[in-house]
PDB file of N, CA and C in Angstrom:
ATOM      1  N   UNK A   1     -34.721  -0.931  -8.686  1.00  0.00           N
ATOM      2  CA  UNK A   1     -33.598  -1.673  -8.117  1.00  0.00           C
ATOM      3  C   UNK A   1     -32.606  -0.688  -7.504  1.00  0.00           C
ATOM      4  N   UNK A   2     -32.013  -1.025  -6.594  1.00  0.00           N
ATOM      5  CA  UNK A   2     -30.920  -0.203  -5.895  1.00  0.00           C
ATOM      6  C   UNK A   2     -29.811  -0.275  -6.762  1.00  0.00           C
ATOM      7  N   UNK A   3     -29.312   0.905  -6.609  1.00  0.00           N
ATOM      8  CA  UNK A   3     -27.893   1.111  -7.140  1.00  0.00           C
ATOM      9  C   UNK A   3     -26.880   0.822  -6.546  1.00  0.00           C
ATOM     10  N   UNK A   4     -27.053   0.493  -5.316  1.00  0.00           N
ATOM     11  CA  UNK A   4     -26.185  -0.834  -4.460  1.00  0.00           C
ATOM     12  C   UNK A   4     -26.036  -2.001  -5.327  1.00  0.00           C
ATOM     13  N   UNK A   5     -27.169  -2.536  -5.483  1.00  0.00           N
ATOM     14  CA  UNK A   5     -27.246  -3.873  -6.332  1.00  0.00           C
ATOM     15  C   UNK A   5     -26.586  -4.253  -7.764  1.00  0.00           C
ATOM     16  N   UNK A   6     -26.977  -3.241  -8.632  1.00  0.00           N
ATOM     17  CA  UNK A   6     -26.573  -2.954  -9.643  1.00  0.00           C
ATOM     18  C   UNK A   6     -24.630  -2.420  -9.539  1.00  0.00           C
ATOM     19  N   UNK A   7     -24.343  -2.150  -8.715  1.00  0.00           N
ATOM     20  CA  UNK A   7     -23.079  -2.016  -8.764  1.00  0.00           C
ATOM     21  C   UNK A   7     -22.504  -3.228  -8.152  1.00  0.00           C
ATOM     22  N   UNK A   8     -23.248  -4.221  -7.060  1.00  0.00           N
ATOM     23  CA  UNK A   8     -22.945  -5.486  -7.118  1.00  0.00           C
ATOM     24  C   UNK A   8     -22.854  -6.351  -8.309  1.00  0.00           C
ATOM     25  N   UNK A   9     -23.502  -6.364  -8.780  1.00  0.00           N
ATOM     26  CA  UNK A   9     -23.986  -6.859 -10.592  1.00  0.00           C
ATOM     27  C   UNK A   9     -22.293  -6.812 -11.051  1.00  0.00           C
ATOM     28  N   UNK A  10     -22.104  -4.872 -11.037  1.00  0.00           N
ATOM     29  CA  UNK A  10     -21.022  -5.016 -11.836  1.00  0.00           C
ATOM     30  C   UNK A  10     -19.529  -5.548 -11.583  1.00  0.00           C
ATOM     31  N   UNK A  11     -19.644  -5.392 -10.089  1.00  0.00           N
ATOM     32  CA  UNK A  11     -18.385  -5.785  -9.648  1.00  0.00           C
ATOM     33  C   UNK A  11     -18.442  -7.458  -9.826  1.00  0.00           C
ATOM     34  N   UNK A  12     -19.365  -8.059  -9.677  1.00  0.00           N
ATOM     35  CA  UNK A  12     -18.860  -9.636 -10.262  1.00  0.00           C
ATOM     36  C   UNK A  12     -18.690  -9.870 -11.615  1.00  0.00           C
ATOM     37  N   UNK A  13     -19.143  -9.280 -12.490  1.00  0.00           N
ATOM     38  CA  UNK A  13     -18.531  -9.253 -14.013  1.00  0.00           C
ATOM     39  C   UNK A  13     -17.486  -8.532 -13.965  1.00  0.00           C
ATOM     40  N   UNK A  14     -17.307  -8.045 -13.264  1.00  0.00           N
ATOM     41  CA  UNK A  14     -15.374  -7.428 -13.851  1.00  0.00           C
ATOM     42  C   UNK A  14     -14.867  -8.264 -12.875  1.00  0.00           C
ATOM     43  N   UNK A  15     -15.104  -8.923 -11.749  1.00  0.00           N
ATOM     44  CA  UNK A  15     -14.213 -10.155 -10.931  1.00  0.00           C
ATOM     45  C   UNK A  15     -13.964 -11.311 -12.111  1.00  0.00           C
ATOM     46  N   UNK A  16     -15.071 -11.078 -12.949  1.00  0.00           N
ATOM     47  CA  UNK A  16     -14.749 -12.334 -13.730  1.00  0.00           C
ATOM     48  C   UNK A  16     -13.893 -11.931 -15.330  1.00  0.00           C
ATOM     49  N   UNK A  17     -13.976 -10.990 -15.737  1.00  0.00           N
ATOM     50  CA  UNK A  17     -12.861 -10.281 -16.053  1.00  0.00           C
ATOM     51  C   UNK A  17     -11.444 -10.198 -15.704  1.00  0.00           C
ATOM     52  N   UNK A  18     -11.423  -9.828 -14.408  1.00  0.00           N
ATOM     53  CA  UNK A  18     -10.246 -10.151 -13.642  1.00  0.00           C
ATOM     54  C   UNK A  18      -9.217 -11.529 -14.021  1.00  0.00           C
ATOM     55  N   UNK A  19     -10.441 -12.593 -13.637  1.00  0.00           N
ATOM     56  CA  UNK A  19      -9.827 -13.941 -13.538  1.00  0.00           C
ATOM     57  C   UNK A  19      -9.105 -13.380 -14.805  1.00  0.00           C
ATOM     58  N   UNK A  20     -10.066 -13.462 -15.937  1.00  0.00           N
ATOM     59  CA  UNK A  20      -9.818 -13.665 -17.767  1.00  0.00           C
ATOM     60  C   UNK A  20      -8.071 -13.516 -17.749  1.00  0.00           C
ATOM     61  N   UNK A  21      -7.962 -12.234 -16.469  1.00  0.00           N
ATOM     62  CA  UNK A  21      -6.504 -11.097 -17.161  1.00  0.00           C
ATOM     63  C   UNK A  21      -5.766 -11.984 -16.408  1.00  0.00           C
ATOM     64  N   UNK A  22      -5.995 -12.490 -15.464  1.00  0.00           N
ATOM     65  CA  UNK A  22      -4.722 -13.337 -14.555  1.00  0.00           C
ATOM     66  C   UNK A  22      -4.899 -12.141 -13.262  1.00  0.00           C
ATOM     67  N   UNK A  23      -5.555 -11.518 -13.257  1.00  0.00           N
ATOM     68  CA  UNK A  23      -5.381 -10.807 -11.770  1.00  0.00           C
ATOM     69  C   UNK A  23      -6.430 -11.142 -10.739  1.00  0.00           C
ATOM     70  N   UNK A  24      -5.576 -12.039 -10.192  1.00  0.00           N
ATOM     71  CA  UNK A  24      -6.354 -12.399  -9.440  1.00  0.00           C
ATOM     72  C   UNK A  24      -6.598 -12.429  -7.815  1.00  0.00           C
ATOM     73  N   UNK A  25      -5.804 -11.232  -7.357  1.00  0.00           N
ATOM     74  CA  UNK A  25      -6.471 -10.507  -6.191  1.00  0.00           C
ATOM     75  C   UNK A  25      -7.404  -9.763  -6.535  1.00  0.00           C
ATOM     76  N   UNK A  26      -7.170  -9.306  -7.413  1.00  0.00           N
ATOM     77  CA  UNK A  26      -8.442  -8.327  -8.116  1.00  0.00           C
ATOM     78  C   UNK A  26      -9.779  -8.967  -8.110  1.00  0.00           C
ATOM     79  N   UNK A  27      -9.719 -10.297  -8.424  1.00  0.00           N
ATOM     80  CA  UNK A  27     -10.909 -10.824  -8.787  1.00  0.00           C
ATOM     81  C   UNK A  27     -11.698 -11.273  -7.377  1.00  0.00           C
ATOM     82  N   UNK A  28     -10.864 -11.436  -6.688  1.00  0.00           N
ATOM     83  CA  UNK A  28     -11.120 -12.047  -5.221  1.00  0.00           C
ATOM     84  C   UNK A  28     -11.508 -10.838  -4.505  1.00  0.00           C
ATOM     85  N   UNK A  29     -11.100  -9.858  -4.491  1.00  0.00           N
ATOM     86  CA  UNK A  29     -11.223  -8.459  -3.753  1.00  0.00           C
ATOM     87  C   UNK A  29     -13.042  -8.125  -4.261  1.00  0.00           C
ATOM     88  N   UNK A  30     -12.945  -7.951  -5.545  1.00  0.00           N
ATOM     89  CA  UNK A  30     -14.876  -8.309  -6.350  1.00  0.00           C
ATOM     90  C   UNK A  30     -15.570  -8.780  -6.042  1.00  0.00           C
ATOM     91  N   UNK A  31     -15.327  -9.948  -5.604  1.00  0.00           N
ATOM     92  CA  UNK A  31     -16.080 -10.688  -5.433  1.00  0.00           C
ATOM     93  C   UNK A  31     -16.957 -10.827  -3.790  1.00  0.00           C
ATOM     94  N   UNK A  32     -15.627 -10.480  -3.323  1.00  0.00           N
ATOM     95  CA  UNK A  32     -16.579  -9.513  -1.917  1.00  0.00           C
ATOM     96  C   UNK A  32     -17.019  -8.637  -2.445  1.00  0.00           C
ATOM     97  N   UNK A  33     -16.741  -7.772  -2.520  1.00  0.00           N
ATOM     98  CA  UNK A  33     -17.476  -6.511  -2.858  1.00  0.00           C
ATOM     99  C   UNK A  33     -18.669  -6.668  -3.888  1.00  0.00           C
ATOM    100  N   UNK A  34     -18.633  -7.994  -4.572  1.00  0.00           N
ATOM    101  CA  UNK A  34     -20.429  -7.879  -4.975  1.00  0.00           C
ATOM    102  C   UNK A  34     -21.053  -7.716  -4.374  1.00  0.00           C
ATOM    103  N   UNK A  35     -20.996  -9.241  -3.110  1.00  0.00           N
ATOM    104  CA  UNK A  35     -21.756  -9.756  -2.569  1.00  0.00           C
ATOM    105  C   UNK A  35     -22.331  -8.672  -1.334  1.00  0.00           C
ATOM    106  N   UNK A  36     -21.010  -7.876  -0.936  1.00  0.00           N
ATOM    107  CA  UNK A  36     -21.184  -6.679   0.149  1.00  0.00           C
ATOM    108  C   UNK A  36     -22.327  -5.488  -0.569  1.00  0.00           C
ATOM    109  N   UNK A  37     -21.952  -5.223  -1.643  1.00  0.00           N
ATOM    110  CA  UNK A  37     -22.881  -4.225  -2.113  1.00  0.00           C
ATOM    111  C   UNK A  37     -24.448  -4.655  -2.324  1.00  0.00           C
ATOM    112  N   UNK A  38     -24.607  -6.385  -2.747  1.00  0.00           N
ATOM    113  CA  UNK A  38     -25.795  -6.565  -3.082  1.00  0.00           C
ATOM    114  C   UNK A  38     -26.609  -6.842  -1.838  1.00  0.00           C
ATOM    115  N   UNK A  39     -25.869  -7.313  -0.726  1.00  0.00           N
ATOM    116  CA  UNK A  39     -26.652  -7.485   0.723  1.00  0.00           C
ATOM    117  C   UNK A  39     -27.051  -6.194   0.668  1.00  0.00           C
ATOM    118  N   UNK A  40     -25.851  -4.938   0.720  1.00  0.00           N
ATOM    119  CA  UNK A  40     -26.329  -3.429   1.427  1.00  0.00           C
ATOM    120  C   UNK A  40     -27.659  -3.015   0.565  1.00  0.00           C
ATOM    121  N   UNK A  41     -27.424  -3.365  -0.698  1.00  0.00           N
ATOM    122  CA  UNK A  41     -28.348  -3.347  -1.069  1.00  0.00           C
ATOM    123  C   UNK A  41     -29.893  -3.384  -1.190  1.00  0.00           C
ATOM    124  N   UNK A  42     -29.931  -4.331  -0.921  1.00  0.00           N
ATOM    125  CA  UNK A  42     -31.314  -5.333  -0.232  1.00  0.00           C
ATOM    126  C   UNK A  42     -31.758  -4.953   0.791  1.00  0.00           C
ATOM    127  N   UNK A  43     -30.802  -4.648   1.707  1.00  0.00           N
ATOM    128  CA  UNK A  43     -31.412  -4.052   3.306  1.00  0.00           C
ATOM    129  C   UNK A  43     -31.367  -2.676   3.424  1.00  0.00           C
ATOM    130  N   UNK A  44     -30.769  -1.931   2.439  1.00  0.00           N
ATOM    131  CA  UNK A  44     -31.472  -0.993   1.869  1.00  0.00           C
ATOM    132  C   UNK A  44     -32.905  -0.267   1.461  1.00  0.00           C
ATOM    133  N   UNK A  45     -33.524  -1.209   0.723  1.00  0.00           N
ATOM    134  CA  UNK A  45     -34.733  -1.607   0.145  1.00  0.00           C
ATOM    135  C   UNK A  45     -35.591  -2.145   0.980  1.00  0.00           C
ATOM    136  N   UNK A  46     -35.203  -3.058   1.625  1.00  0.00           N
ATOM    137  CA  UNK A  46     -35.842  -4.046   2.786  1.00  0.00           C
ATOM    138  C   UNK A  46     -36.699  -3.606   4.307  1.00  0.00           C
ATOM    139  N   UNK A  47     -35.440  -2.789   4.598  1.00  0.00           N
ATOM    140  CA  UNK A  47     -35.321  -2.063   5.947  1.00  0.00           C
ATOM    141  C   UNK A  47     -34.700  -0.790   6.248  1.00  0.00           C
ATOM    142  N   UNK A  48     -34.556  -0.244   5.005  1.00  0.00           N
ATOM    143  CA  UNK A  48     -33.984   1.155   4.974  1.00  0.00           C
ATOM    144  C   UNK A  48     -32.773   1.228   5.738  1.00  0.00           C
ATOM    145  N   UNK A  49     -32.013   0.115   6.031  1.00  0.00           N
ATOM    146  CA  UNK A  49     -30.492   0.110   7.232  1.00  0.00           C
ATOM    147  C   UNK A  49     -29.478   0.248   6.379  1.00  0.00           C
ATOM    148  N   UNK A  50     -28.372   0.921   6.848  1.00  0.00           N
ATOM    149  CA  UNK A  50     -27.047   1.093   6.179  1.00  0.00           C
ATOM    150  C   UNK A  50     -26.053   0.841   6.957  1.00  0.00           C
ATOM    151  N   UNK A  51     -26.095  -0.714   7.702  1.00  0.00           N
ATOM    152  CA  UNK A  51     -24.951  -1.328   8.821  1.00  0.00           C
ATOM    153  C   UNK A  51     -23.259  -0.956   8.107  1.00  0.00           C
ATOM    154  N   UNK A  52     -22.696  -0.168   8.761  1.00  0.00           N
ATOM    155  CA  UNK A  52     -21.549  -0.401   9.088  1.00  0.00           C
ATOM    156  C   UNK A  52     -20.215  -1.083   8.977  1.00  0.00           C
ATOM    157  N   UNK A  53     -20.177  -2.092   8.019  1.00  0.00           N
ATOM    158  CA  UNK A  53     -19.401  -3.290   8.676  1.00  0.00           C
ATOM    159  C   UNK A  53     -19.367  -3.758   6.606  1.00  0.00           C
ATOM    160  N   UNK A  54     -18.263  -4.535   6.696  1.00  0.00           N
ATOM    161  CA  UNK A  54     -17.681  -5.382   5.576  1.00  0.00           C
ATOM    162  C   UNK A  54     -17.867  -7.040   5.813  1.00  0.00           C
ATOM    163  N   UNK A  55     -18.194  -7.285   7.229  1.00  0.00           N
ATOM    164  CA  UNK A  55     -18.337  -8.852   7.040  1.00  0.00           C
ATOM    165  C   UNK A  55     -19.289  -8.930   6.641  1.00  0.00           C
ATOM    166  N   UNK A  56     -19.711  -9.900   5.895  1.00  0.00           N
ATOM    167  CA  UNK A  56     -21.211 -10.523   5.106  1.00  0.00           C
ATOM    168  C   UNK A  56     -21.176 -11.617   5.743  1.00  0.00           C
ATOM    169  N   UNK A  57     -20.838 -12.257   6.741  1.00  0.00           N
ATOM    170  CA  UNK A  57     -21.279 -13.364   7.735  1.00  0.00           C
ATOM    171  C   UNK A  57     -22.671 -12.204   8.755  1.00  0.00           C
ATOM    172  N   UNK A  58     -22.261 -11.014   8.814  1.00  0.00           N
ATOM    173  CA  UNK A  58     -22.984  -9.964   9.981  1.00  0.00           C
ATOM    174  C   UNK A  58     -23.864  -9.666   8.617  1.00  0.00           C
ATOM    175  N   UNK A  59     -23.760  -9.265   7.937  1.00  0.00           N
ATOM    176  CA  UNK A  59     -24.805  -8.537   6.941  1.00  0.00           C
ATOM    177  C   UNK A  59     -25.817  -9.695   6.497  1.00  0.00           C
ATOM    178  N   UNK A  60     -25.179 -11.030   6.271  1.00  0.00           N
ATOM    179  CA  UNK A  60     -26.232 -11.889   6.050  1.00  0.00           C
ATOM    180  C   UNK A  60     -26.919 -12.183   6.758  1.00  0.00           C
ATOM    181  N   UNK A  61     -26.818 -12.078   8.383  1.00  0.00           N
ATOM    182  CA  UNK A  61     -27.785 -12.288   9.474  1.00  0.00           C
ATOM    183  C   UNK A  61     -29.154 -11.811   9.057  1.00  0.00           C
ATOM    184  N   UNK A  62     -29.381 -10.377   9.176  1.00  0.00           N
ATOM    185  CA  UNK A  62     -30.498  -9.769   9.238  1.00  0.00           C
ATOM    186  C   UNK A  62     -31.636 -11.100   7.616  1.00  0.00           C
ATOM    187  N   UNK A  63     -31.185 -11.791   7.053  1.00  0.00           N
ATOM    188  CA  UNK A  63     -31.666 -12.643   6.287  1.00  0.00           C
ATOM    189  C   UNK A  63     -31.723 -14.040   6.449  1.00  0.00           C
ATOM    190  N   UNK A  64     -31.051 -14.345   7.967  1.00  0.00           N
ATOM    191  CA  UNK A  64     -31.578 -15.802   8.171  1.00  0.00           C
ATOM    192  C   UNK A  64     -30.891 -17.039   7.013  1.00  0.00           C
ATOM    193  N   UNK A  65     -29.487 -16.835   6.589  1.00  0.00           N
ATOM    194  CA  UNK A  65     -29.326 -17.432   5.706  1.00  0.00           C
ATOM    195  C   UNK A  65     -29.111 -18.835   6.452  1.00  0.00           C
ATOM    196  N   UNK A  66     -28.833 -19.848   5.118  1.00  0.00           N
ATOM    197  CA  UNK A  66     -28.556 -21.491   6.132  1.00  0.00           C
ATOM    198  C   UNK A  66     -27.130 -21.621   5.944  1.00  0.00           C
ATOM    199  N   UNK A  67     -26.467 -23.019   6.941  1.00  0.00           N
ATOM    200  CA  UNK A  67     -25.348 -23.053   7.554  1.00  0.00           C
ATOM    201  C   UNK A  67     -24.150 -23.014   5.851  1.00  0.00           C
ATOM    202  N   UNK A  68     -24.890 -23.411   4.878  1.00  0.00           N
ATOM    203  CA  UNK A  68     -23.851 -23.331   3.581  1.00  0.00           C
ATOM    204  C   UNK A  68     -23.984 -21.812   3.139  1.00  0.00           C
ATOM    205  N   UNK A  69     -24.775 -20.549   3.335  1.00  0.00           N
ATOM    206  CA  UNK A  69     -24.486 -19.959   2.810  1.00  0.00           C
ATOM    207  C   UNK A  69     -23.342 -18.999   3.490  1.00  0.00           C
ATOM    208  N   UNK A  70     -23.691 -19.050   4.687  1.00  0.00           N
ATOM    209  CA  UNK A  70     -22.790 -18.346   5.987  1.00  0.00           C
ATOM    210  C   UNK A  70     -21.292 -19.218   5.655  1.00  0.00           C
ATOM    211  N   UNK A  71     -20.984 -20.377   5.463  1.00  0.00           N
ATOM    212  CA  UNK A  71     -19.816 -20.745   5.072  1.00  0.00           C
ATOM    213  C   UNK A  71     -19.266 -19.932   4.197  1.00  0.00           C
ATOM    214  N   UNK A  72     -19.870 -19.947   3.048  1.00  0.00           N
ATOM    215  CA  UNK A  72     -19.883 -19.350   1.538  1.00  0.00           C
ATOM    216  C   UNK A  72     -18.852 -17.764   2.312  1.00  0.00           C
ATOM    217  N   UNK A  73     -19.861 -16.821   3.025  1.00  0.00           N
ATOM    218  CA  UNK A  73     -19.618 -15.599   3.113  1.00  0.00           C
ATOM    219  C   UNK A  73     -18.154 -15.801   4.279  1.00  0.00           C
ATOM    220  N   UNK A  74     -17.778 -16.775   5.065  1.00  0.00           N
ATOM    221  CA  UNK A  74     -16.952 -16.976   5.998  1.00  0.00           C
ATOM    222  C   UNK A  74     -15.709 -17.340   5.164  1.00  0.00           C
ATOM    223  N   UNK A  75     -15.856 -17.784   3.812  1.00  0.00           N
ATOM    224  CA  UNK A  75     -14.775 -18.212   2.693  1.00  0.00           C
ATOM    225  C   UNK A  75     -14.120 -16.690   2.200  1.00  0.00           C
ATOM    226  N   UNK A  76     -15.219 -16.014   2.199  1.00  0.00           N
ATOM    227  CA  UNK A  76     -14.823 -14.672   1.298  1.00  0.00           C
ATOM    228  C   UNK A  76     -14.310 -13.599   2.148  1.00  0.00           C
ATOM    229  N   UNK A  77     -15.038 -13.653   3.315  1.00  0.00           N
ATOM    230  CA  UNK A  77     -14.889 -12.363   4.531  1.00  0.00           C
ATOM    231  C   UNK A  77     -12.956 -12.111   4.746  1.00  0.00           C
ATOM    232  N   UNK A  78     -12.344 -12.863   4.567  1.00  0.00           N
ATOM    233  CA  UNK A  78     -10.801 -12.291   4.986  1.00  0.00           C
ATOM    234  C   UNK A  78     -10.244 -11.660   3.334  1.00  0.00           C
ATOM    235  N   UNK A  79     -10.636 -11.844   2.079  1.00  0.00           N
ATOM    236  CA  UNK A  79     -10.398 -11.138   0.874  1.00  0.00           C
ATOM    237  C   UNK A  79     -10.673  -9.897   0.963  1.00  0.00           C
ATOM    238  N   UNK A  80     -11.085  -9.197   1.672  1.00  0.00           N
ATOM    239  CA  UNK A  80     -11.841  -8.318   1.802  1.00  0.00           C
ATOM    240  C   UNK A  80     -10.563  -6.828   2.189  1.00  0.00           C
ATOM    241  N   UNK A  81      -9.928  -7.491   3.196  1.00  0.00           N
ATOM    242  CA  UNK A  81      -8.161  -7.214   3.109  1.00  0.00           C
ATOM    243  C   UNK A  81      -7.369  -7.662   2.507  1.00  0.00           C
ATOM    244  N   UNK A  82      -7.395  -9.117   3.199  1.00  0.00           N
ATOM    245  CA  UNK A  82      -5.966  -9.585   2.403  1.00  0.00           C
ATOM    246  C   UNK A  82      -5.792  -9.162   0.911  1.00  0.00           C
ATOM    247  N   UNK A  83      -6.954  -9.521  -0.059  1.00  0.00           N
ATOM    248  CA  UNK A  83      -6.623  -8.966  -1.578  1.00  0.00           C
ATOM    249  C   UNK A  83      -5.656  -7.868  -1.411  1.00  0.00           C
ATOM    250  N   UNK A  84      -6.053  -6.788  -0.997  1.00  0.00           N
ATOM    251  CA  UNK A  84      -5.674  -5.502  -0.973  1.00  0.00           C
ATOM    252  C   UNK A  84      -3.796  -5.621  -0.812  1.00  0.00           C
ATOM    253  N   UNK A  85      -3.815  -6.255   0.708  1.00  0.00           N
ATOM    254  CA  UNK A  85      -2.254  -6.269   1.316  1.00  0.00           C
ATOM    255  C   UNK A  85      -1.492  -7.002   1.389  1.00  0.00           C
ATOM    256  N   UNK A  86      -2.164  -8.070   0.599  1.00  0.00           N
ATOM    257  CA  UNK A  86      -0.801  -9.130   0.084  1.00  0.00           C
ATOM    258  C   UNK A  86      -0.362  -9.072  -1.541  1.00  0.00           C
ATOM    259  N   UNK A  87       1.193 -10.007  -1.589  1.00  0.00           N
ATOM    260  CA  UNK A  87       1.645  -9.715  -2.397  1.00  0.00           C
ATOM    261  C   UNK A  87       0.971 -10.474  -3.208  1.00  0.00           C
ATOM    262  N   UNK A  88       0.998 -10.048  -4.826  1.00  0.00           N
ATOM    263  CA  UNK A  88      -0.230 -10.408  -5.973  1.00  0.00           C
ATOM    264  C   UNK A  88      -0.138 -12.023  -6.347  1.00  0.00           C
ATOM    265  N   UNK A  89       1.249 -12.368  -6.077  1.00  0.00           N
ATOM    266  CA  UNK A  89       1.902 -13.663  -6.456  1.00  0.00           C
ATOM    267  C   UNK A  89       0.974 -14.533  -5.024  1.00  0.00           C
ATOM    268  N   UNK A  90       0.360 -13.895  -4.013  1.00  0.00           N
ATOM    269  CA  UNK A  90       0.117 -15.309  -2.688  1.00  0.00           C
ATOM    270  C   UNK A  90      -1.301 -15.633  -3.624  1.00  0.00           C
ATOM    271  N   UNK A  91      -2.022 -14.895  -4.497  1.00  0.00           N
ATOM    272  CA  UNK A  91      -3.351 -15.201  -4.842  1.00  0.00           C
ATOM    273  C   UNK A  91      -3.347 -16.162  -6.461  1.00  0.00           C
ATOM    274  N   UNK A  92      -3.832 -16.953  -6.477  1.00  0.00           N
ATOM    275  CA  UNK A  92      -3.921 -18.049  -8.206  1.00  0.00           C
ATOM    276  C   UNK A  92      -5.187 -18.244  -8.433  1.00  0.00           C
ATOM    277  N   UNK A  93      -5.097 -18.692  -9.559  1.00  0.00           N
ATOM    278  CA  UNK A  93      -6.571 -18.934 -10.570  1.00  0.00           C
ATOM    279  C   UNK A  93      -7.122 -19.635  -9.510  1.00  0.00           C
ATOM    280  N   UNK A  94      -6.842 -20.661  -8.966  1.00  0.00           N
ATOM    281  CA  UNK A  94      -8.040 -21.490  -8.199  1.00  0.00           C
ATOM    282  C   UNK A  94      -8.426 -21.081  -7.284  1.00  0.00           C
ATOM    283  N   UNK A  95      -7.748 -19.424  -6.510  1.00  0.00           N
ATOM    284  CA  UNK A  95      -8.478 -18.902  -5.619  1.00  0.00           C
ATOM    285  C   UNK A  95      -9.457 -18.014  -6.157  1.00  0.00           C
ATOM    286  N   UNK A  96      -9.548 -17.553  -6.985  1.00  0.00           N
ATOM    287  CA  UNK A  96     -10.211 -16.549  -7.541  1.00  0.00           C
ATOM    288  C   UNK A  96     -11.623 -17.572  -8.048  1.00  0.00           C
ATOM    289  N   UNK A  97     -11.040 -18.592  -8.615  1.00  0.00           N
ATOM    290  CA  UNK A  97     -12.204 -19.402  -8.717  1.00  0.00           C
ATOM    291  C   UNK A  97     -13.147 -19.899  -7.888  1.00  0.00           C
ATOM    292  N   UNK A  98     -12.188 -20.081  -6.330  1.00  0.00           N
ATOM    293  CA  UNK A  98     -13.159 -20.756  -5.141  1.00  0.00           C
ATOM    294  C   UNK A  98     -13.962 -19.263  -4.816  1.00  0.00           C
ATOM    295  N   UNK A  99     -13.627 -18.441  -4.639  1.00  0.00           N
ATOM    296  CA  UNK A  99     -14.395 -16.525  -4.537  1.00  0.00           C
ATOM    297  C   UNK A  99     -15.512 -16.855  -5.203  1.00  0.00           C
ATOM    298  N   UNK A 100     -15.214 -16.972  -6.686  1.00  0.00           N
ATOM    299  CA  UNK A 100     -16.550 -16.813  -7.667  1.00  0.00           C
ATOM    300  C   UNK A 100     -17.459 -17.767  -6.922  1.00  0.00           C
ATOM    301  N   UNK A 101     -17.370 -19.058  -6.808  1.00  0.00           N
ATOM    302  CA  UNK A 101     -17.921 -19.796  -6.508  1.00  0.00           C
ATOM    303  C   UNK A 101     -18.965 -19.690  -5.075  1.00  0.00           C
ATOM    304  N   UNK A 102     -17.873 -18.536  -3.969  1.00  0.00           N
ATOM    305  CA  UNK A 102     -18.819 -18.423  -3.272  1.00  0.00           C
ATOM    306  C   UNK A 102     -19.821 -17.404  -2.903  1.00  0.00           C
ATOM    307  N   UNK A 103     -18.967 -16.550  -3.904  1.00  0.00           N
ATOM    308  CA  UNK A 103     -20.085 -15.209  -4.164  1.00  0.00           C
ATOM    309  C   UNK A 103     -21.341 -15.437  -5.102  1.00  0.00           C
ATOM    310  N   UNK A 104     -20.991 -16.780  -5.942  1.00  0.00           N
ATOM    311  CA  UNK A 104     -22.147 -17.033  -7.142  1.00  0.00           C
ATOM    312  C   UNK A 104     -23.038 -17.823  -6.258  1.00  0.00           C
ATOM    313  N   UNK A 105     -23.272 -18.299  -5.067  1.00  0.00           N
ATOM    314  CA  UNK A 105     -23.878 -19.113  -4.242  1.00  0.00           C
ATOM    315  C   UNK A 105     -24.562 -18.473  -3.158  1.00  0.00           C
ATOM    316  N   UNK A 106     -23.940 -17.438  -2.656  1.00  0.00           N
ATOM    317  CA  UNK A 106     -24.523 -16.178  -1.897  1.00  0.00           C
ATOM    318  C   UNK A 106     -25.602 -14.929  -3.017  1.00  0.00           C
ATOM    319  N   UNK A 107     -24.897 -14.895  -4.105  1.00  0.00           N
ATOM    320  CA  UNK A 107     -25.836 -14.048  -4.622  1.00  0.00           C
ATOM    321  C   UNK A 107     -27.483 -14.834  -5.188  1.00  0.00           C
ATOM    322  N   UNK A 108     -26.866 -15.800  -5.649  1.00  0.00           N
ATOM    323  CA  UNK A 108     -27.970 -16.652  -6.018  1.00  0.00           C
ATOM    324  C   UNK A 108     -29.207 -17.712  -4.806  1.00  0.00           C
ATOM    325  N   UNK A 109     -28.852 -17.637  -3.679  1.00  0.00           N
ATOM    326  CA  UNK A 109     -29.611 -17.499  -2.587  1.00  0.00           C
ATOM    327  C   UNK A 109     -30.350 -16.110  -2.259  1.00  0.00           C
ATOM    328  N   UNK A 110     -29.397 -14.744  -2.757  1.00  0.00           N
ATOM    329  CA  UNK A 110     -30.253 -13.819  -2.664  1.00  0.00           C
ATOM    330  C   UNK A 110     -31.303 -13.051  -3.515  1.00  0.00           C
ATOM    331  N   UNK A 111     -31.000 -14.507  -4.671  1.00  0.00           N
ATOM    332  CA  UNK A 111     -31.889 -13.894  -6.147  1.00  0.00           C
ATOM    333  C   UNK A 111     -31.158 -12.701  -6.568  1.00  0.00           C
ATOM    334  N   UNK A 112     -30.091 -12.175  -6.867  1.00  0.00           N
ATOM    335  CA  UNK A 112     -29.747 -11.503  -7.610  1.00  0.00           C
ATOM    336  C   UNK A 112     -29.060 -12.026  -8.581  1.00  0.00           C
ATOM    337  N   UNK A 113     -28.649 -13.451  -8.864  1.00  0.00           N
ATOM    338  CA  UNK A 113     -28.300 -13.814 -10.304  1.00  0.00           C
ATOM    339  C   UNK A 113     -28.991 -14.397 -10.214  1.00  0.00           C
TER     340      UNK A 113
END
């Protein structure tokens, strides 16, 4: 298994950690970054490519995903900053929850949970 993957693995258990603590840009910021590491991952393995880029709407291409999973990654793709540069108070439990939800739907289309 790639160590891309496996560090995808870990970053969604500590997103979900996150939630536990109440931090929840933190958890949202993870939760891309699973899903980013477990694509690079895969096409890693797949096709030996190491694209460039943080959107997972572009990284999921090379996999042909369907029109709900590309939503999924179009939900998560602006966390990817914003977590980072907004203030901690614009992010709440139910966002961190809609994240999980769409990183647990992207990963699990890609068979990694």
């Amino acid at each position: 298994m790639s160590e891309l993957i496996e560090k995808g693995k870990q970053s969604f258990t500590t997103a979900e950690d996150a939630i536990n603590k109440g931090y929840y840009w933190l958890a949202c910021f993870l939760f891309h970054q699973a899903v980013e590491l477990a694509i690079k991952g895969l096409l890693e393995i797949t096709r030996n490519e190491h694209p460039y880029t943080h959107n997972l709407v572009e990284l999921l291409k090379y996999f042909n995903p369907p029109d709900d999973i590309l939503t999924c990654a179009m939900n998560l793709n602006p966390h990817y900053i914003s977590s980072r540069y907004s203030l901690m108070s614009f992010y709440s439990r139910n966002d961190a929850l809609n994240c999980k939800k769409n990183a647990e739907a992207i990963l699990k289309w890609l068979k990694i949970l």
